[in-house]
Protein backbone atom coordinates (compact mmCIF):
# COMPACT_ATOMS: atom_id res chain seq x y z
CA UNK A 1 0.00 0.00 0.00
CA UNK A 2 0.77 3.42 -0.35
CA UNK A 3 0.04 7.19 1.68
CA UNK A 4 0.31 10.60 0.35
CA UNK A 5 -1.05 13.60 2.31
CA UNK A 6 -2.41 16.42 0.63
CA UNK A 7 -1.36 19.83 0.18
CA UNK A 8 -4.27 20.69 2.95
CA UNK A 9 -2.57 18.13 5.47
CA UNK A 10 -5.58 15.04 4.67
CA UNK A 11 -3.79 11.55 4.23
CA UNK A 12 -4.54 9.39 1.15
CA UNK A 13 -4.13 5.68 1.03
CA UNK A 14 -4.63 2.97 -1.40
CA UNK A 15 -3.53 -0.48 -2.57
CA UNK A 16 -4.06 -3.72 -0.39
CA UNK A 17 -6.05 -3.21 3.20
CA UNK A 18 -6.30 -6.31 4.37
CA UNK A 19 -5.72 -5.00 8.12
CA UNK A 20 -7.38 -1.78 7.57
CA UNK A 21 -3.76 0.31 6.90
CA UNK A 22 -5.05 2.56 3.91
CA UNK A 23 -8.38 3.20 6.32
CA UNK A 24 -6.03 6.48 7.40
CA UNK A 25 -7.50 8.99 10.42
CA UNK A 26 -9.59 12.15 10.02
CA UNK A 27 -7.62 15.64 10.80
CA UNK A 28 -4.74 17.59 9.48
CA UNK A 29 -0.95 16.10 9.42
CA UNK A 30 2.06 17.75 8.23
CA UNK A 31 3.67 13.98 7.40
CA UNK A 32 2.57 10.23 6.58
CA UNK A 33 4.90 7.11 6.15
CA UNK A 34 3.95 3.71 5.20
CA UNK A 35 5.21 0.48 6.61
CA UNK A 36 4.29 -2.84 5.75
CA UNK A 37 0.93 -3.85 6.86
CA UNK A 38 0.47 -0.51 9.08
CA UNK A 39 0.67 3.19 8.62
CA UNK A 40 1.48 6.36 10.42
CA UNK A 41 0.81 9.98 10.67
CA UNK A 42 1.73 13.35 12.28
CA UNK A 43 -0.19 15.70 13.78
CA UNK A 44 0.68 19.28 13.47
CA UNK A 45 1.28 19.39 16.89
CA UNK A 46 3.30 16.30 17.24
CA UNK A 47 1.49 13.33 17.93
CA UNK A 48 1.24 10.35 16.20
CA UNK A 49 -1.59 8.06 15.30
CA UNK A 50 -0.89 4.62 13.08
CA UNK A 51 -3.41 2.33 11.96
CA UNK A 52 -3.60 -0.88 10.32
CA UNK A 53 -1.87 -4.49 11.50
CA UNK A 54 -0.62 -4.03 15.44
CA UNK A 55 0.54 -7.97 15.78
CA UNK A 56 4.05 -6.24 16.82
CA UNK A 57 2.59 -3.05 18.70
CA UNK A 58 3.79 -0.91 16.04
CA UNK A 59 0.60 1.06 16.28
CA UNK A 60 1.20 1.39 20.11
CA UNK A 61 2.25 5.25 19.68
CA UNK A 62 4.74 6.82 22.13
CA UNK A 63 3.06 9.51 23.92
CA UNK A 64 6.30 11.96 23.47
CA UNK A 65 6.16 14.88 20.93
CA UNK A 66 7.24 14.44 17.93
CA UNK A 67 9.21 16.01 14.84
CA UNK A 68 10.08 13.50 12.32
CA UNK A 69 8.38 9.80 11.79
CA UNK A 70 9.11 6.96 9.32
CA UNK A 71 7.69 3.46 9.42
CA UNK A 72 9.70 -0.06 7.75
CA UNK A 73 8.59 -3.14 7.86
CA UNK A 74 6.58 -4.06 11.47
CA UNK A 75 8.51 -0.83 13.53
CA UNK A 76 8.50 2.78 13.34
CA UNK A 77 10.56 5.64 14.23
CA UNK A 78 10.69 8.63 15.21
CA UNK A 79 12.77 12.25 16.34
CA UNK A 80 11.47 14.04 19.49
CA UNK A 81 11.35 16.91 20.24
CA UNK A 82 14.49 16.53 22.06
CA UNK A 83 16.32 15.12 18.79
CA UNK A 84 16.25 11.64 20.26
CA UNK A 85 15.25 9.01 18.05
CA UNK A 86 12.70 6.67 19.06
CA UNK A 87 11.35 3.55 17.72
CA UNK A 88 8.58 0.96 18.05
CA UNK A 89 6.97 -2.12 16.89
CA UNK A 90 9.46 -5.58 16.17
CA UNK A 91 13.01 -5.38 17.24
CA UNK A 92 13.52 -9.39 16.27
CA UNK A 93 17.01 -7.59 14.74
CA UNK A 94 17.42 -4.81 16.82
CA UNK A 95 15.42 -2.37 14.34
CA UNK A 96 13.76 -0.85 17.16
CA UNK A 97 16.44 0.15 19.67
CA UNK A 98 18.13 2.96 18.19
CA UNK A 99 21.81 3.12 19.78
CA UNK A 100 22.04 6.21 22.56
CA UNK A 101 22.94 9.90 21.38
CA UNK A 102 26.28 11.01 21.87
């Protein structure tokens, strides 16, 4: 599947939705990323919301504030508003600990 979000801030999705991931959230978002069988989105003020397959929690948001978010395969990332990167979902190879800042 694939997102886009509009010039406006909506979210577009298409292509297979077998666990409801193009079914994307209401509201305005300034960025969307596709993963696997899930996608994410973020809110102009920060938070995120992801929808779609959660068999790994990675549509268990982190409750932190947010600046940046991508999504891969069954995790997703993130940069807070700290600059620390955080991730979620599978870590079966480590993809979801991000090493410590400097």
């Amino acid at each position: 599947h694939a997102c886009a979000l509009s010039e406006g801030g909506n979210i577009d999705c298409w292509g297979e939705s077998i666990y409801g991931q193009t079914a994307s959230p209401p509201g305005m978002f300034q960025a969307v990323t596709a993963g696997y069988r899930h996608s994410c989105a973020l809110s102009s003020s920060g938070i995120v919301e992801c929808w779609g397959e959660d068999l790994y929690l990675q549509c268990d948001t982190p409750p932190d504030t947010l600046t940046w978010i991508a999504s891969g395969d069954n995790h997703s990332c993130a940069i807070t508003s700290e600059g620390e990167a955080l991730c979620w979902g599978n870590d079966q190879q480590g993809q979801s600990s991000p090493p410590a800042s400097p």
